[in-house]
C-alpha atoms as a PDB file:
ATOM      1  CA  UNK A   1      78.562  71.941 113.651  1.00  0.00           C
ATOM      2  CA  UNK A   2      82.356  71.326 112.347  1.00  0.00           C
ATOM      3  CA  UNK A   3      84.400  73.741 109.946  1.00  0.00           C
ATOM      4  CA  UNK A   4      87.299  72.471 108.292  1.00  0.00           C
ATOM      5  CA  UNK A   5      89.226  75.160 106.775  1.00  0.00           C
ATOM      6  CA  UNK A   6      91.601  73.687 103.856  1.00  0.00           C
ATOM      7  CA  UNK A   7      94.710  75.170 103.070  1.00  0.00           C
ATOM      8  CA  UNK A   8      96.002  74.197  99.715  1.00  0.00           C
ATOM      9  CA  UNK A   9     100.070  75.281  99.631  1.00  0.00           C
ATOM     10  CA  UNK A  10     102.380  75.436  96.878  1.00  0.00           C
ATOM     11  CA  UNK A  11     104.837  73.373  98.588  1.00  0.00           C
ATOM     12  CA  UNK A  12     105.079  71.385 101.846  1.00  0.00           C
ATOM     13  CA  UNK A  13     107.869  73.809 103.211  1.00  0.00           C
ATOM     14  CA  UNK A  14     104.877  76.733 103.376  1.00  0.00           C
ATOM     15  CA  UNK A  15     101.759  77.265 105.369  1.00  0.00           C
ATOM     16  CA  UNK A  16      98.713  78.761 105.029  1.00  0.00           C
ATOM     17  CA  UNK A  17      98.389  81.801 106.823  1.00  0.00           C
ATOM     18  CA  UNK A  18      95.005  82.887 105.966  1.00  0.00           C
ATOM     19  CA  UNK A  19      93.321  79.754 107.243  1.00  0.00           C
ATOM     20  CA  UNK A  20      94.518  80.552 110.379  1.00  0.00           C
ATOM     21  CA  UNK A  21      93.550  83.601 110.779  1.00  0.00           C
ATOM     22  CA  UNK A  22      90.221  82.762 109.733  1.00  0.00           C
ATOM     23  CA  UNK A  23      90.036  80.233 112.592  1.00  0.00           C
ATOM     24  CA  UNK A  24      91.629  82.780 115.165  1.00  0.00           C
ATOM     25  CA  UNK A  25      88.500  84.890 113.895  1.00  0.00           C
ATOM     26  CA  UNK A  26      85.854  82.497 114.850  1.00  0.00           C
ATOM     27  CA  UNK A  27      84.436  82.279 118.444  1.00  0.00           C
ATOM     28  CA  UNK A  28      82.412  79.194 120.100  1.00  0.00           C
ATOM     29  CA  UNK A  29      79.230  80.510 118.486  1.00  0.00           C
ATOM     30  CA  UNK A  30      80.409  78.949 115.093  1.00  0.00           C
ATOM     31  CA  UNK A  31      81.001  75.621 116.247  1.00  0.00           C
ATOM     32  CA  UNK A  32      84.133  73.385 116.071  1.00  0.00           C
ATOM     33  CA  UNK A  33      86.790  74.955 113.507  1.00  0.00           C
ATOM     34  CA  UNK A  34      89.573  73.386 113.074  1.00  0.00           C
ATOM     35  CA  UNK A  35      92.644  73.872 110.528  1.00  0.00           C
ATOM     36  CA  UNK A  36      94.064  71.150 107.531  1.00  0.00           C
ATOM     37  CA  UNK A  37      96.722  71.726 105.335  1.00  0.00           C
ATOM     38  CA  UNK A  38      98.030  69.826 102.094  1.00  0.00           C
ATOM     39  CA  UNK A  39      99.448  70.722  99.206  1.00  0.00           C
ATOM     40  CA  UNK A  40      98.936  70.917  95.562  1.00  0.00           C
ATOM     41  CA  UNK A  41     101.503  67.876  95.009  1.00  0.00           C
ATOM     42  CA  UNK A  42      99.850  65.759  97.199  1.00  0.00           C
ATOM     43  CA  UNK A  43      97.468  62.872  95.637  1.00  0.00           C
ATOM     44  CA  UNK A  44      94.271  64.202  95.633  1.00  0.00           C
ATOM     45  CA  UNK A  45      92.375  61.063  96.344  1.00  0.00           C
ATOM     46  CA  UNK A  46      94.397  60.648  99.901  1.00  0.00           C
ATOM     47  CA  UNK A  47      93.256  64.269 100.263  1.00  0.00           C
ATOM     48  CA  UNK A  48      89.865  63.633  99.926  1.00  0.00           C
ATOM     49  CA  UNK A  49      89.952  60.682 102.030  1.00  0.00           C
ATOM     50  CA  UNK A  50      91.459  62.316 105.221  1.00  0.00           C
ATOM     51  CA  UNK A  51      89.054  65.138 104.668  1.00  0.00           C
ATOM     52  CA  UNK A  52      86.250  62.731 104.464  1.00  0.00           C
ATOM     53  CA  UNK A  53      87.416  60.591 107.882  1.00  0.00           C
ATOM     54  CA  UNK A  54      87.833  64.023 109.736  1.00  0.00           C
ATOM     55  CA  UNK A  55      83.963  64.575 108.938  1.00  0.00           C
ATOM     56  CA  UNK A  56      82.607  68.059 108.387  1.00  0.00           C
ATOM     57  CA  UNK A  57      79.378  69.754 108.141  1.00  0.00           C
ATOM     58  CA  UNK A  58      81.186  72.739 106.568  1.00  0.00           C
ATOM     59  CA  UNK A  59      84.466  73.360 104.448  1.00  0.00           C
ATOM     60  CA  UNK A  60      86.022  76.460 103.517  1.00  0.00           C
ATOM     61  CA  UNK A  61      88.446  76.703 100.715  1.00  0.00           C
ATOM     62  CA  UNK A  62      91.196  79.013 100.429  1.00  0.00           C
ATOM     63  CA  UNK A  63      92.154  80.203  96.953  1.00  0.00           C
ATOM     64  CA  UNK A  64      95.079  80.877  94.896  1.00  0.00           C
ATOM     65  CA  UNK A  65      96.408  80.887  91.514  1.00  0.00           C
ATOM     66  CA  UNK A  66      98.881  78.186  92.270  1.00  0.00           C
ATOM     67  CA  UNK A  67      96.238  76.063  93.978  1.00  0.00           C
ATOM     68  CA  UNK A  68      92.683  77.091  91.930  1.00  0.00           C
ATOM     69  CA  UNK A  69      92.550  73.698  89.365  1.00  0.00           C
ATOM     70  CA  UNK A  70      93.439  71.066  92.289  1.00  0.00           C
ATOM     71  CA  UNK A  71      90.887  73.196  94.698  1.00  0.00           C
ATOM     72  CA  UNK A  72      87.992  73.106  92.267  1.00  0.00           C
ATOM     73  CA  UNK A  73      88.160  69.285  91.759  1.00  0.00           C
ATOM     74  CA  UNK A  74      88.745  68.543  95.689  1.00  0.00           C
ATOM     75  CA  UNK A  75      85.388  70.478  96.437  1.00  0.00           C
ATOM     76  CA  UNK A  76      83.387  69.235  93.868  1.00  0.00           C
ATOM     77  CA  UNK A  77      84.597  65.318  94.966  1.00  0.00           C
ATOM     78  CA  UNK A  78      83.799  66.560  98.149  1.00  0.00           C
ATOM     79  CA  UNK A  79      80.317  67.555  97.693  1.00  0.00           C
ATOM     80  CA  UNK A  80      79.819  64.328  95.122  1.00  0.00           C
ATOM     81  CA  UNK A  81      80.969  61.992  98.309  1.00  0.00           C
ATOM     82  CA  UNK A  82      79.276  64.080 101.125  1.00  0.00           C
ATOM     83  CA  UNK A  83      76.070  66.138  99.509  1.00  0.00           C
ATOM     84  CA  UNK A  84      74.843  67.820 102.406  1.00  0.00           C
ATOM     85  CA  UNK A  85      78.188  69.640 103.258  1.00  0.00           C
ATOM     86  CA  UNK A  86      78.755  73.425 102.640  1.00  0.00           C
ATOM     87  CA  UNK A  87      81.470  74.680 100.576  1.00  0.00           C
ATOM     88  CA  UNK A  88      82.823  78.128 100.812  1.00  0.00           C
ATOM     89  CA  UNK A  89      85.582  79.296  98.947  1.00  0.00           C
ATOM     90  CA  UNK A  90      87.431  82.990  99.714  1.00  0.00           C
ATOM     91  CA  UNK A  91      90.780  84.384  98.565  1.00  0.00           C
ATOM     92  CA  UNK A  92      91.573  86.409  95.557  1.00  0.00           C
ATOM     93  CA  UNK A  93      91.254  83.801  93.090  1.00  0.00           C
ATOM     94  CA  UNK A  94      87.738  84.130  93.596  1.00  0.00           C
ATOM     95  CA  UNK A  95      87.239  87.627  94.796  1.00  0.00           C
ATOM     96  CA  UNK A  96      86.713  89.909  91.641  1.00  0.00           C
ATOM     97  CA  UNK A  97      83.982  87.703  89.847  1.00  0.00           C
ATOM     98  CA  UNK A  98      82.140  85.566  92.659  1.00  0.00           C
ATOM     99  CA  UNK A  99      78.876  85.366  90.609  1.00  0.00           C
ATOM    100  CA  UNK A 100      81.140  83.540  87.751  1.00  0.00           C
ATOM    101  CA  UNK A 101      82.514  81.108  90.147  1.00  0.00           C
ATOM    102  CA  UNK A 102      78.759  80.416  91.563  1.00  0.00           C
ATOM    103  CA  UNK A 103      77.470  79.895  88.154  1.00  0.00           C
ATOM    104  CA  UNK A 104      80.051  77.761  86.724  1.00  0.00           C
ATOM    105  CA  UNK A 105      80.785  75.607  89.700  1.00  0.00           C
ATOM    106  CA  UNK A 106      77.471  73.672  90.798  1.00  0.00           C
ATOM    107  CA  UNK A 107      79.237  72.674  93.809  1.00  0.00           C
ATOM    108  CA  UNK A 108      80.499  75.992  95.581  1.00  0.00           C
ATOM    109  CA  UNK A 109      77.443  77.198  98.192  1.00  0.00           C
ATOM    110  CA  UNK A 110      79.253  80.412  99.317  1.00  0.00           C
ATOM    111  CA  UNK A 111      82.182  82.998  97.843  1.00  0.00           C
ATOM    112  CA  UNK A 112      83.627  85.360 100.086  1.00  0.00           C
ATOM    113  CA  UNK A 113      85.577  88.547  98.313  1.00  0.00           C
ATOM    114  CA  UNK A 114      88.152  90.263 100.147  1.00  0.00           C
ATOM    115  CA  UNK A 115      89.187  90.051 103.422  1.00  0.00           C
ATOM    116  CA  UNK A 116      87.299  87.099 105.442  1.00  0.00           C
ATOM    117  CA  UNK A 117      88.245  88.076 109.110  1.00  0.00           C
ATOM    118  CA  UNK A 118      84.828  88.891 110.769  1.00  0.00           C
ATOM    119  CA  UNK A 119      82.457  88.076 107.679  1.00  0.00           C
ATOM    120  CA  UNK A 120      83.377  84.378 108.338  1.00  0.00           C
ATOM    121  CA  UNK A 121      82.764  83.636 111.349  1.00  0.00           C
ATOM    122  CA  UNK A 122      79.210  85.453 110.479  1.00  0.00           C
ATOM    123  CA  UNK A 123      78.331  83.163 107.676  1.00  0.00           C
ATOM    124  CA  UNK A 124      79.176  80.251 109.748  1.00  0.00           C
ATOM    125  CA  UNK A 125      76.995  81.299 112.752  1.00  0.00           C
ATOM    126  CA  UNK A 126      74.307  82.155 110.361  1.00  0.00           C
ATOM    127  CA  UNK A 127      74.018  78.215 109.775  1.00  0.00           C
ATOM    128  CA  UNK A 128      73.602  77.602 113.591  1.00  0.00           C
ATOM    129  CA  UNK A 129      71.428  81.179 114.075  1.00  0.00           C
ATOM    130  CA  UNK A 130      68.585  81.457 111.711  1.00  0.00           C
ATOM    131  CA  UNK A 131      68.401  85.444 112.643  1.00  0.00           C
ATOM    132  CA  UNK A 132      71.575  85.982 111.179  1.00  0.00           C
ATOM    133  CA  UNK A 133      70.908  87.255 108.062  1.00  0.00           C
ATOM    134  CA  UNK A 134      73.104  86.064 105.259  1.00  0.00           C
ATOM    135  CA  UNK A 135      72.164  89.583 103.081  1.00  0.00           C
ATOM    136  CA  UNK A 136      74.207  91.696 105.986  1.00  0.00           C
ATOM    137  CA  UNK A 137      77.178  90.163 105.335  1.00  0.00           C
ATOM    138  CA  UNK A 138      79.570  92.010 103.473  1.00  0.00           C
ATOM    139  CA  UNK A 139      81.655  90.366 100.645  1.00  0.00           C
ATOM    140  CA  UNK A 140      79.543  87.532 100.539  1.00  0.00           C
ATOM    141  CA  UNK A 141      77.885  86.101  97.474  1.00  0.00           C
ATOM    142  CA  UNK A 142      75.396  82.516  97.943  1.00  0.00           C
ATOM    143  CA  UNK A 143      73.204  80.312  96.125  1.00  0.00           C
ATOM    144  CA  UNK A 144      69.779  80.155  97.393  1.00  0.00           C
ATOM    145  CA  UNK A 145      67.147  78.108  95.117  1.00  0.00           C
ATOM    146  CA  UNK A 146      68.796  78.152  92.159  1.00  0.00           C
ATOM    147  CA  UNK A 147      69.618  81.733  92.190  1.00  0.00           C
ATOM    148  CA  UNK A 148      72.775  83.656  92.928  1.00  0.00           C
ATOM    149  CA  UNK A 149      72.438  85.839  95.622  1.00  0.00           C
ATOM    150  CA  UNK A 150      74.829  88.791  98.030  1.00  0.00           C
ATOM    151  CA  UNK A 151      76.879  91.324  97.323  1.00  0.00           C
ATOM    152  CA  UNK A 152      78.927  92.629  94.468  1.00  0.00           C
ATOM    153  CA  UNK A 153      81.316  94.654  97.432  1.00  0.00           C
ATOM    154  CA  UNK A 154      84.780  93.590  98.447  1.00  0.00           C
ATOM    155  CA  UNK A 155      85.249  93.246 101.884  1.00  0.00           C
ATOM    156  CA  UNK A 156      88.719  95.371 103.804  1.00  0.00           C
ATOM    157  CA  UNK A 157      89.470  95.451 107.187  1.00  0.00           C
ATOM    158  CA  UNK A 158      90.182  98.874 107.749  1.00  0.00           C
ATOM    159  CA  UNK A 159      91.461  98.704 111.540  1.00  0.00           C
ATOM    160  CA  UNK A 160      93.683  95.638 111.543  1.00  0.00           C
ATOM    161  CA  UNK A 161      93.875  95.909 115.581  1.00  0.00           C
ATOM    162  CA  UNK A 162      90.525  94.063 115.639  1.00  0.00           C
ATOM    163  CA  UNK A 163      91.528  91.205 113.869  1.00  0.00           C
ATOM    164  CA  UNK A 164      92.935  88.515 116.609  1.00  0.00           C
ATOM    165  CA  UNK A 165      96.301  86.988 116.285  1.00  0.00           C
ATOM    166  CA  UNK A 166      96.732  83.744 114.557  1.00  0.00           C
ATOM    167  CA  UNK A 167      99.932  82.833 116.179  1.00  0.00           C
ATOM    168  CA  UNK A 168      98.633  80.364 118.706  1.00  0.00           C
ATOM    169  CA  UNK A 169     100.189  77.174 120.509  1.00  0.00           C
ATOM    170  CA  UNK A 170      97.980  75.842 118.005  1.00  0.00           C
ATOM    171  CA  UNK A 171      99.029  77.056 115.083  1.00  0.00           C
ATOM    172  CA  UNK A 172     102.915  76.852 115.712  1.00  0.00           C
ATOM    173  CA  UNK A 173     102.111  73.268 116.986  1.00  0.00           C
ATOM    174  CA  UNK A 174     100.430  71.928 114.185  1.00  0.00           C
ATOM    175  CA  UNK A 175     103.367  74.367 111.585  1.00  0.00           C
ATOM    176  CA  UNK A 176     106.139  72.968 113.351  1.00  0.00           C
ATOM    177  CA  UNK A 177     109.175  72.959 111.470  1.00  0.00           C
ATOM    178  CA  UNK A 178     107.403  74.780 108.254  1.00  0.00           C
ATOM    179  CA  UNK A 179     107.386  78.074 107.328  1.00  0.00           C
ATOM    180  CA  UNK A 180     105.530  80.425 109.245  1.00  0.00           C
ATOM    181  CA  UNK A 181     104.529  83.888 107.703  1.00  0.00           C
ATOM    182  CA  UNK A 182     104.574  87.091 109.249  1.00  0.00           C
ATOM    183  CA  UNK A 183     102.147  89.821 108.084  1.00  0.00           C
ATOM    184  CA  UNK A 184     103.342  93.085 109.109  1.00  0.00           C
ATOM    185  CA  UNK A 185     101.011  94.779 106.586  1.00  0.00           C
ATOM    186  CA  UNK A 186      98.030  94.971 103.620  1.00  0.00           C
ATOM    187  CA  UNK A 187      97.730  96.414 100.625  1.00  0.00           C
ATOM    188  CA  UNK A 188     100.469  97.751  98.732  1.00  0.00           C
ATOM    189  CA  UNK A 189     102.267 101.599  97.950  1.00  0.00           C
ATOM    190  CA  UNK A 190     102.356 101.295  94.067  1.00  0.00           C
ATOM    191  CA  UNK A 191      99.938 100.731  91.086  1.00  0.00           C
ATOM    192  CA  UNK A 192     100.833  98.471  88.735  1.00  0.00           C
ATOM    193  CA  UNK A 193      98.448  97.694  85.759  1.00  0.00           C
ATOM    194  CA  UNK A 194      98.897  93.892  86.680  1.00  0.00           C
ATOM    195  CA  UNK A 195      97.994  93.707  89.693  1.00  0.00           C
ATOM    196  CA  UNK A 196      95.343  93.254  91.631  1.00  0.00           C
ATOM    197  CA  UNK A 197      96.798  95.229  94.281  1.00  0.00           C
ATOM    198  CA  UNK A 198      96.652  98.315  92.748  1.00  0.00           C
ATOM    199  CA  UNK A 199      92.663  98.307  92.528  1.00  0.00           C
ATOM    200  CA  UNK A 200      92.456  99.373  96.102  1.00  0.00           C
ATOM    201  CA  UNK A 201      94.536 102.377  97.614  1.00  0.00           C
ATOM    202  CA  UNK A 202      97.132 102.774 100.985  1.00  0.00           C
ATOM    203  CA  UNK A 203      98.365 100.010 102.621  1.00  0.00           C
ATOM    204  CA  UNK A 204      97.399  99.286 106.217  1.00  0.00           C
ATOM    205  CA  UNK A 205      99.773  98.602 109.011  1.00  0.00           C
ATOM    206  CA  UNK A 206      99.479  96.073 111.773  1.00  0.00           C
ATOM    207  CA  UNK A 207     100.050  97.270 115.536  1.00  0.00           C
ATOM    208  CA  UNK A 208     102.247  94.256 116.580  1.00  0.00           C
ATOM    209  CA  UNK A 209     103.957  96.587 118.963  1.00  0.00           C
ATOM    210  CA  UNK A 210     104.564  94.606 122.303  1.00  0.00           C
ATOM    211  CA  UNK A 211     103.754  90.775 120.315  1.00  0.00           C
ATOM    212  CA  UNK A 212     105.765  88.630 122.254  1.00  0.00           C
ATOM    213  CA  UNK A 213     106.255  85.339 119.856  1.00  0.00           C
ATOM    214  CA  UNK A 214     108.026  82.080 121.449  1.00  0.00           C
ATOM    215  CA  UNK A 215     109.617  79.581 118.652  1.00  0.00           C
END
């Protein structure tokens, strides 16, 4: 089984740092998972067409206010020119109404609220592992026979220590001479009405003492 996970960026310059920690998250029991990265000014047919020679059996969106309109149309194309793949979506454009998303978007298979670290790798060994059971997994929302199934919780990964480092020879190969983000840190110390920040309380630190990074 292959995973692409897509990255959709606001501008060349940037990466996507959630993709890649989804992949660092995934062990050989999900299969192949590899990383692609374009960006909302990119043609979206030459999108579709390199995602479409790079094959997949699964492909996870990740989503964005900046990036939600050119996402939407590149998974349903996707799904229109290969029908059997599986498209997940995660990231807070998505999070707070998954059920909405499901129901107005034949194509999506899978949402994923909150934090995807863990829970994705899960879902994607649940299509290799039958005993998995899809139910279990927290944050996740599916359509299953016409119906919209999961969970109406939104996923946080309370002890950040246990999520593995993206920062790999991979990832700063395949960045090179883009921006790479640092996350120190999740959540956020205020409340505004606004936000969707302030719906969840504290912010969580990252133990990065002793990371030795080489550019």
């Amino acid at each position: 089984m292959k995973t692409i996970i897509i990255g959709v960026n606001s501008k060349y310059i940037h990466s996507s740092l959630a993709a890649w920690y989804l992949k660092a998250s995934c062990d050989k029991q999900c299969g192949e998972v590899r990383v692609m990265e374009f960006t909302i000014n990119d043609n979206p047919e030459s999108v579709l067409s390199r995602i479409y020679t790079e094959g997949c059996d699964v492909a996870a969106f990740s989503c964005y206010i900046w990036n939600i309109g050119f996402v939407l149309k590149l998974a349903e194309n996707l799904k229109m020119v290969l029908p059997d793949v599986k498209i997940i979506l995660g990231g807070p454009e998505v999070s707070f109404d998954p059920e909405d998303i499901l129901r107005s978007n034949w194509f999506v298979d899978y949402v994923m609220s909150g934090e995807g670290e863990g829970a994705f790798g899960l879902l994607l060994r649940s299509f290799i592992d039958e005993e998995v059971n899809l139910d279990a997994i927290e944050g996740l929302s599916y359509r299953k026979d016409g119906e919209i199934h999961g969970s109406k919780s939104f996923r946080l990964v309370r002890e950040l220590d246990t999520i593995p480092s993206p920062y790999t020879g991979e990832m700063l190969s395949a960045i090179g001479n883009r921006i790479i983000y640092f996350e120190s840190s999740r959540g956020c110390p205020f409340s505004c009405s606004y936000c969707i920040s302030s719906t969840f309380d504290g912010v969580r630190y990252f133990p990065w003492k002793g990371l030795n990074l080489t550019f």
